[in-house]
Protein backbone atom coordinates (compact mmCIF):
# COMPACT_ATOMS: atom_id res chain seq x y z
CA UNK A 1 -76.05 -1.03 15.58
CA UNK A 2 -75.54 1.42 12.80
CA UNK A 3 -72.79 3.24 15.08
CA UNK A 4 -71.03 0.66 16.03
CA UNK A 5 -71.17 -0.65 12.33
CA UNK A 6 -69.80 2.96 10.83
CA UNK A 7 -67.53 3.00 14.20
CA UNK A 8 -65.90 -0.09 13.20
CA UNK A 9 -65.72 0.64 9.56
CA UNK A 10 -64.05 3.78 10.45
CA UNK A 11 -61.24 2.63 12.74
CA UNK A 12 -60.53 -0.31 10.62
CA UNK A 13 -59.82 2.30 8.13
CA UNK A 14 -57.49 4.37 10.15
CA UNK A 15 -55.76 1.22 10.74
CA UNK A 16 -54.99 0.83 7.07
CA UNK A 17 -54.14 4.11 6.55
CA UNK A 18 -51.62 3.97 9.46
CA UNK A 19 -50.35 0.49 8.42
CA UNK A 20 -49.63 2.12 4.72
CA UNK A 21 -47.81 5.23 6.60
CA UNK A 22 -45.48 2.88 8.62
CA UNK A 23 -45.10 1.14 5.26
CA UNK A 24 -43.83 4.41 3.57
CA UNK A 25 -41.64 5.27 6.43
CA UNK A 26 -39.73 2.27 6.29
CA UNK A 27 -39.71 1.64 2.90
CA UNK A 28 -37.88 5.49 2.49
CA UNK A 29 -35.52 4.75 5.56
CA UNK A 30 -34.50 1.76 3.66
CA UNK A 31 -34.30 3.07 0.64
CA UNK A 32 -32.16 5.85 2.48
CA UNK A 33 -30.11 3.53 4.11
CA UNK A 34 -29.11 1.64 0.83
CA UNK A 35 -28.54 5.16 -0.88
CA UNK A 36 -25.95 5.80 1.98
CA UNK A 37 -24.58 2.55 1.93
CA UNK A 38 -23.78 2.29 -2.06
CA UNK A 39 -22.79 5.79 -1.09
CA UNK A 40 -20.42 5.21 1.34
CA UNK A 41 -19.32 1.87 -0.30
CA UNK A 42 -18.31 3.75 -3.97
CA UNK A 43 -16.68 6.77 -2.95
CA UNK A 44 -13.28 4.33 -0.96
CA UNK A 45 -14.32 1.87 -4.49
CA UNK A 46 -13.88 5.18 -6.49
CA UNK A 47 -10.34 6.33 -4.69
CA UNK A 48 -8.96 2.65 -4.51
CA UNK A 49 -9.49 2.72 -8.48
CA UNK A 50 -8.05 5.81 -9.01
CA UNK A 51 -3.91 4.98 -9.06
CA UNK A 52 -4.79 1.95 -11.48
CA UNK A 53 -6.43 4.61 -13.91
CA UNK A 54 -3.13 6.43 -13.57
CA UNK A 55 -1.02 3.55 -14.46
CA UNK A 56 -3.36 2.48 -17.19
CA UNK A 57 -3.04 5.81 -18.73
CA UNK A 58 0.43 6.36 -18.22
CA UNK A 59 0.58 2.70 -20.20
CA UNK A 60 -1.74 3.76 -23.14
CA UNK A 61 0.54 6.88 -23.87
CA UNK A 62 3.58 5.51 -23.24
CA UNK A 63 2.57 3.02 -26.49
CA UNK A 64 1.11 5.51 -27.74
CA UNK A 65 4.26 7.74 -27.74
CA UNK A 66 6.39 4.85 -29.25
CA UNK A 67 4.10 3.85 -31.81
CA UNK A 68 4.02 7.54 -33.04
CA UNK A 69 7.45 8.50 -32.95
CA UNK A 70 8.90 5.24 -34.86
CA UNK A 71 12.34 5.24 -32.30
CA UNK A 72 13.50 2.25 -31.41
CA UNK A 73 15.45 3.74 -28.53
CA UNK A 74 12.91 3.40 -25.50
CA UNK A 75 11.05 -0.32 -25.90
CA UNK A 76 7.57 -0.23 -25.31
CA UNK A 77 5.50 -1.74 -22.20
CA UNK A 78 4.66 -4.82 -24.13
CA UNK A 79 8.15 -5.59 -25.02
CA UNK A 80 9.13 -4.17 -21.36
CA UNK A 81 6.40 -7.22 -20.14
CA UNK A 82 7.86 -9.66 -22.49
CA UNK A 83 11.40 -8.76 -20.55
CA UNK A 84 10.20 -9.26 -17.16
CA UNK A 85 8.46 -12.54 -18.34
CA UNK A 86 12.20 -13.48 -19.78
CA UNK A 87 14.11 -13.10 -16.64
CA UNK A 88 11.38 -14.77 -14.33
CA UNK A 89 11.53 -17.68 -16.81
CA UNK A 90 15.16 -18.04 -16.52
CA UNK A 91 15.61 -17.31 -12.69
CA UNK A 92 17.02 -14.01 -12.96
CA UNK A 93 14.08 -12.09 -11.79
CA UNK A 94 14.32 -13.18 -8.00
CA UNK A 95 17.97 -13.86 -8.28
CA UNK A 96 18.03 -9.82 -8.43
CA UNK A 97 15.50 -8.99 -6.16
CA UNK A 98 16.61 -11.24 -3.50
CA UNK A 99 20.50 -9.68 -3.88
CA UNK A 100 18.96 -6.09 -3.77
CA UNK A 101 16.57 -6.73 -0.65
CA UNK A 102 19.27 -8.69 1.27
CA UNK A 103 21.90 -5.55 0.71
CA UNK A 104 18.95 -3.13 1.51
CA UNK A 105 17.84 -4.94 4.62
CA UNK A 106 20.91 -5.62 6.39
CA UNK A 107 22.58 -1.87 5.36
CA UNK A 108 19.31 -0.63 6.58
CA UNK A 109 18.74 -1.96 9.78
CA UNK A 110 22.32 -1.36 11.20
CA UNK A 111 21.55 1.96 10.02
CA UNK A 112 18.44 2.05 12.37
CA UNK A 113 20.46 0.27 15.48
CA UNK A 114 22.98 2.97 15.50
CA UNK A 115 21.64 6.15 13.77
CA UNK A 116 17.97 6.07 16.26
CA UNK A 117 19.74 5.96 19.34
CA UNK A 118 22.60 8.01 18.50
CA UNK A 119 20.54 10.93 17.46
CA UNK A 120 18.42 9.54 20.94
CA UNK A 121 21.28 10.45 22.76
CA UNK A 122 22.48 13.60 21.04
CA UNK A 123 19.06 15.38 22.14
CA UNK A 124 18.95 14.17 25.08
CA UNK A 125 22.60 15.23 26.33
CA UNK A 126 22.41 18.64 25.25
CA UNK A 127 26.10 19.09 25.37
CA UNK A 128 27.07 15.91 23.97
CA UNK A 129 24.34 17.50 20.87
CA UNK A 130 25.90 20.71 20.37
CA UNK A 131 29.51 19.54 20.20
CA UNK A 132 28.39 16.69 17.53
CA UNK A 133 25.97 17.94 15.54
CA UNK A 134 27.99 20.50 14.07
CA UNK A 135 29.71 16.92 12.61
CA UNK A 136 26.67 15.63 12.25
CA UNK A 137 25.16 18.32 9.45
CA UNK A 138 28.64 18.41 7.90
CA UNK A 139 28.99 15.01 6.95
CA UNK A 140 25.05 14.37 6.05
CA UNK A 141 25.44 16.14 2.75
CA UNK A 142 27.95 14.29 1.73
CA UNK A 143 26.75 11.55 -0.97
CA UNK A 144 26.78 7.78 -0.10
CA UNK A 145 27.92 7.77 -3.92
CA UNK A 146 30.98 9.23 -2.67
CA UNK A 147 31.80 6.51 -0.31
CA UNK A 148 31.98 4.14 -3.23
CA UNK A 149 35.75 3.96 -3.76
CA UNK A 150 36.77 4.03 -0.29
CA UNK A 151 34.04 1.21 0.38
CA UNK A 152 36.11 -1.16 -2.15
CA UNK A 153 38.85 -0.21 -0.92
CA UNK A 154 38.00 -1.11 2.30
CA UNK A 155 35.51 -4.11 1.26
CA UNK A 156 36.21 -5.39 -2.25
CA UNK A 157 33.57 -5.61 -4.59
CA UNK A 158 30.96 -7.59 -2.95
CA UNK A 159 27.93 -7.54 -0.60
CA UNK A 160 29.71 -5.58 2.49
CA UNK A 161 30.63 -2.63 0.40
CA UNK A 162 26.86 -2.06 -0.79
CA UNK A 163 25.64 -2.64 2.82
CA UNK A 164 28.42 0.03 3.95
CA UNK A 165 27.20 2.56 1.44
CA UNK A 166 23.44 1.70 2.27
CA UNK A 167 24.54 2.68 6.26
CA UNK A 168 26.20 5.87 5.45
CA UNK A 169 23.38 7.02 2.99
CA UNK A 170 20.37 5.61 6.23
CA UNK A 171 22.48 6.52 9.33
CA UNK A 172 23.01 9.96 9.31
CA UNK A 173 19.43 10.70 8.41
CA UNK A 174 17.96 8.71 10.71
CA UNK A 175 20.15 10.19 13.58
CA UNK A 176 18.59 13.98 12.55
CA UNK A 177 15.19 12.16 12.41
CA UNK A 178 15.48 11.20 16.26
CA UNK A 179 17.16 14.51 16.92
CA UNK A 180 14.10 16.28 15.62
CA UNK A 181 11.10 14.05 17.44
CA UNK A 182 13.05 14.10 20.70
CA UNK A 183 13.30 18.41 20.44
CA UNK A 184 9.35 18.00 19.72
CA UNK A 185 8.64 15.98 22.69
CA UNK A 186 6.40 18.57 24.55
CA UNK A 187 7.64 19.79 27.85
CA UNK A 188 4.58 18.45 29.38
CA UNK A 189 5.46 14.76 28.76
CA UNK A 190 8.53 15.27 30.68
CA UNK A 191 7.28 16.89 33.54
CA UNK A 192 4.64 14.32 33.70
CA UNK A 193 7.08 11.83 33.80
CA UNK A 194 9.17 13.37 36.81
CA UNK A 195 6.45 14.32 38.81
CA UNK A 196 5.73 10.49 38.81
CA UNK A 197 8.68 9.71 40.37
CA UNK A 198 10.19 7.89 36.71
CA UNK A 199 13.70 7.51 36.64
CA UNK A 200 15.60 8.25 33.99
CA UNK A 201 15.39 5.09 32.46
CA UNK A 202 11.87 4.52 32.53
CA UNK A 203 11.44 8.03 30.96
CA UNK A 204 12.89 6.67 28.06
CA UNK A 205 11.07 4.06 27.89
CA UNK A 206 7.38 5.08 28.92
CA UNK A 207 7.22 8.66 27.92
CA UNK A 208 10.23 8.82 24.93
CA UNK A 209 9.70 6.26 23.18
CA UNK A 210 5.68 6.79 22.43
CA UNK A 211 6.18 10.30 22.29
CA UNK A 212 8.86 10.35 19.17
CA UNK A 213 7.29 7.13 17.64
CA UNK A 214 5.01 9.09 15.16
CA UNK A 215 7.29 11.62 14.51
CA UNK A 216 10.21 8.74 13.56
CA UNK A 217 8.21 6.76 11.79
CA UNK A 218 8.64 9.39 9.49
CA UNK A 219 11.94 9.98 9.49
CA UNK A 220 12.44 5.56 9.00
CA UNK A 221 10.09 5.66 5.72
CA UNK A 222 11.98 8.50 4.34
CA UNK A 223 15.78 6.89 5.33
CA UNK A 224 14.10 3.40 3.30
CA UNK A 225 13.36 5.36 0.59
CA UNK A 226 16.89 6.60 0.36
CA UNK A 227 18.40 3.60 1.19
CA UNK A 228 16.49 1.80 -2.36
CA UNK A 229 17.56 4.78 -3.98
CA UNK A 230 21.28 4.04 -2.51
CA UNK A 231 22.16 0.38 -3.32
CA UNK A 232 20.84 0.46 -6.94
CA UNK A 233 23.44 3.22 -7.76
CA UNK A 234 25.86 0.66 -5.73
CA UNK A 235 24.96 -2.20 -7.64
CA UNK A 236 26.01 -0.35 -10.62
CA UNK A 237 29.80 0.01 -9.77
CA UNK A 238 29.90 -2.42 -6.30
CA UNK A 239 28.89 -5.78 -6.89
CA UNK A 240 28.09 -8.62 -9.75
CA UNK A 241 24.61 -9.08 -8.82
CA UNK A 242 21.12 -7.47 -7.71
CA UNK A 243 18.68 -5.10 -10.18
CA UNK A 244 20.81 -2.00 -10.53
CA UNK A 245 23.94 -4.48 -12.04
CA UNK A 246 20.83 -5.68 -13.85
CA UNK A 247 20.47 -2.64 -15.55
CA UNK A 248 24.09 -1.91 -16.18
CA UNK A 249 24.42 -5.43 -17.62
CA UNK A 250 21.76 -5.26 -20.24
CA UNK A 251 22.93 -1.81 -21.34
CA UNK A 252 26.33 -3.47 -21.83
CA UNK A 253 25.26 -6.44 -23.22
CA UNK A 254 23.83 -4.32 -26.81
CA UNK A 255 20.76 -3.28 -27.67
CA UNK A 256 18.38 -4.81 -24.54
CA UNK A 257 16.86 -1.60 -23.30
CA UNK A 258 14.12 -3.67 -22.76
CA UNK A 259 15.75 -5.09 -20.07
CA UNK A 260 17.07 -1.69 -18.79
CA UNK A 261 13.90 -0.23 -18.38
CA UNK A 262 12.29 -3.69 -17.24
CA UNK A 263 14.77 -3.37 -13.98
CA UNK A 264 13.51 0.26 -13.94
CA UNK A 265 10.08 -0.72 -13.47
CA UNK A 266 11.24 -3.66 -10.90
CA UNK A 267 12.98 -0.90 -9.06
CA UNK A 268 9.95 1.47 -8.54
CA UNK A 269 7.34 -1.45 -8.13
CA UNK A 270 9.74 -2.33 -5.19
CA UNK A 271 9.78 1.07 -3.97
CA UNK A 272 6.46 1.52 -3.69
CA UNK A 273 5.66 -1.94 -2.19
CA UNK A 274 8.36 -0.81 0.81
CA UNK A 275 6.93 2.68 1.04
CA UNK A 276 3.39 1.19 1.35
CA UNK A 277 4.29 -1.18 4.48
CA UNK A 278 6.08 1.90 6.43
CA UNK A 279 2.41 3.99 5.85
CA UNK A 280 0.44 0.65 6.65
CA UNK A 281 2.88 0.67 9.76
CA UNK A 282 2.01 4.57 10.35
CA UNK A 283 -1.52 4.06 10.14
CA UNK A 284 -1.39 1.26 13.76
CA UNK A 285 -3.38 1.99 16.17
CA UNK A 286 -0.86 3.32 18.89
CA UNK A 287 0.87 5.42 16.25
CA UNK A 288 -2.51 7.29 14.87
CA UNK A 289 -2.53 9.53 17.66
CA UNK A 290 0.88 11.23 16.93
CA UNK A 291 -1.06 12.57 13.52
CA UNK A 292 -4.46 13.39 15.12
CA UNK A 293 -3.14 15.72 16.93
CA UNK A 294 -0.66 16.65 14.39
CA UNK A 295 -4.22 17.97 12.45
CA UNK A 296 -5.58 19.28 15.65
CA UNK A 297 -3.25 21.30 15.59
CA UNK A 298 -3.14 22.15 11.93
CA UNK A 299 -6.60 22.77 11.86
């Protein structure tokens, strides 16, 4: 009776002891598991913060830098606010932006209809290539600036001349661009592609066209950079409307720098808006693998 008393006393106190063991255990892998989680959760919190701390300290010296100085030639960002608030309120603000998209959109996309498969082409007709692209590097450093007269010459000042100088500035880029991702197409995609029985046709279109896609993608974020870059010099000298005329306007109008450097920040806000949808475009699913293997290799 004794035994079986002391027995029982004894495995009932294993069991605690156990019980509080398991207890431990889980309480540290969930205490681990939270750690890892805040972890993992702050460090993207941390990067995602890290531009606004830029901008907010590019802000507090900028009005710093004014207030110090005592020159009233550069306004600073509260007066640069008040401007922005100004044209919104009297319907300039998207009266601009809407003239400076529509020139950049339309100059940009013919660009992309004639400069992708024309440098398409170029590399894949090797003689074709190296009887044109002599012309082809010749006339690419040429500014679209240049083209200005000739374009209202040709145009007037309106919309077609600042979509003409946005396709010379895009096109000829664009066209090296393709040249360049077609010459990096590996041999093996090709020979994958014929051993299959592809014509030439569906070579293009099954093994080209995935192959240069990363590698283009590239080569289009770059040419829309350039081509915002493009039809706010335009804009200046070109046409009656849109930011860059903006700018020009104000500084002719007296003393509203605010306004000048208002359509300065319009015109890298919009910038940076563009150049984020081409990398949110990059980062797709079917494109990803172009710059995996770009760092594969890299590494």
């Amino acid at each position: 009776m004794l035994l079986s008393e002391e027995f029982g006393a004894s495995s009932s106190t294993r069991r605690r002891e156990t019980s509080r063991a398991l207890c431990a255990k889980l309480t540290r892998a969930l205490n681990e598991k939270i750690s890892r989680s805040a972890d993992a959760s702050g460090a993207p919190m941390a990067q995602r913060l890290l531009p606004f701390a830029g901008v907010a300290a590019l802000l507090v010296t900028w009005d710093l830098a004014i207030r110090l100085s005592h020159t009233p030639l550069l306004p600073g960002p509260v007066a640069v606010g008040r401007a922005i608030a100004e044209l919104a309120q009297k319907g300039f603000l998207i009266k601009h932006v809407v003239a400076s998209l529509f020139r950049v959109t339309w100059g940009y996309l013919l660009a992309v209809a004639v400069g992708v498969p024309f440098g398409i082409l170029l590399a894949w007709y090797r003689r074709g290539g190296l009887a044109l692209a002599p012309l082809v590097e010749i006339a690419r450093p040429i500014s679209a600036l240049a083209w200005i007269p000739l374009a209202i010459l040709w145009f007037g000042v309106g919309d077609l001349s600042a979509v003409f100088i946005i396709f010379i500035a895009s096109v000829l880029p664009l066209s090296v661009a393709a040249m360049s991702a077609v010459g990096g197409v590996s041999s093996v995609h090709w020979n994958a592609g014929r051993n299959f029985g592809l014509s030439a046709s569906e070579i293009a279109r099954r093994v080209l066209l995935p192959a240069i896609l990363p590698r283009l993608l590239v080569g289009l974020r770059l040419s829309l950079g350039i081509a915002w870059l493009v039809v706010v010099a335009a804009e200046m000298i070109a046409v009656n409307s849109g930011l860059g005329f903006l700018i020009i306007d104000a500084r002719n109008a007296g003393n509203r720098y605010d306004l000048v450097v208002a359509g300065m920040v319009l015109i890298g806000t919009i910038g940076l808006a563009l150049d984020a949808a081409m990398r949110s475009i990059e980062r797709l699913p079917a494109l990803r693998w172009g710059y995996a293997s770009a760092a594969g290799r890299a590494a």
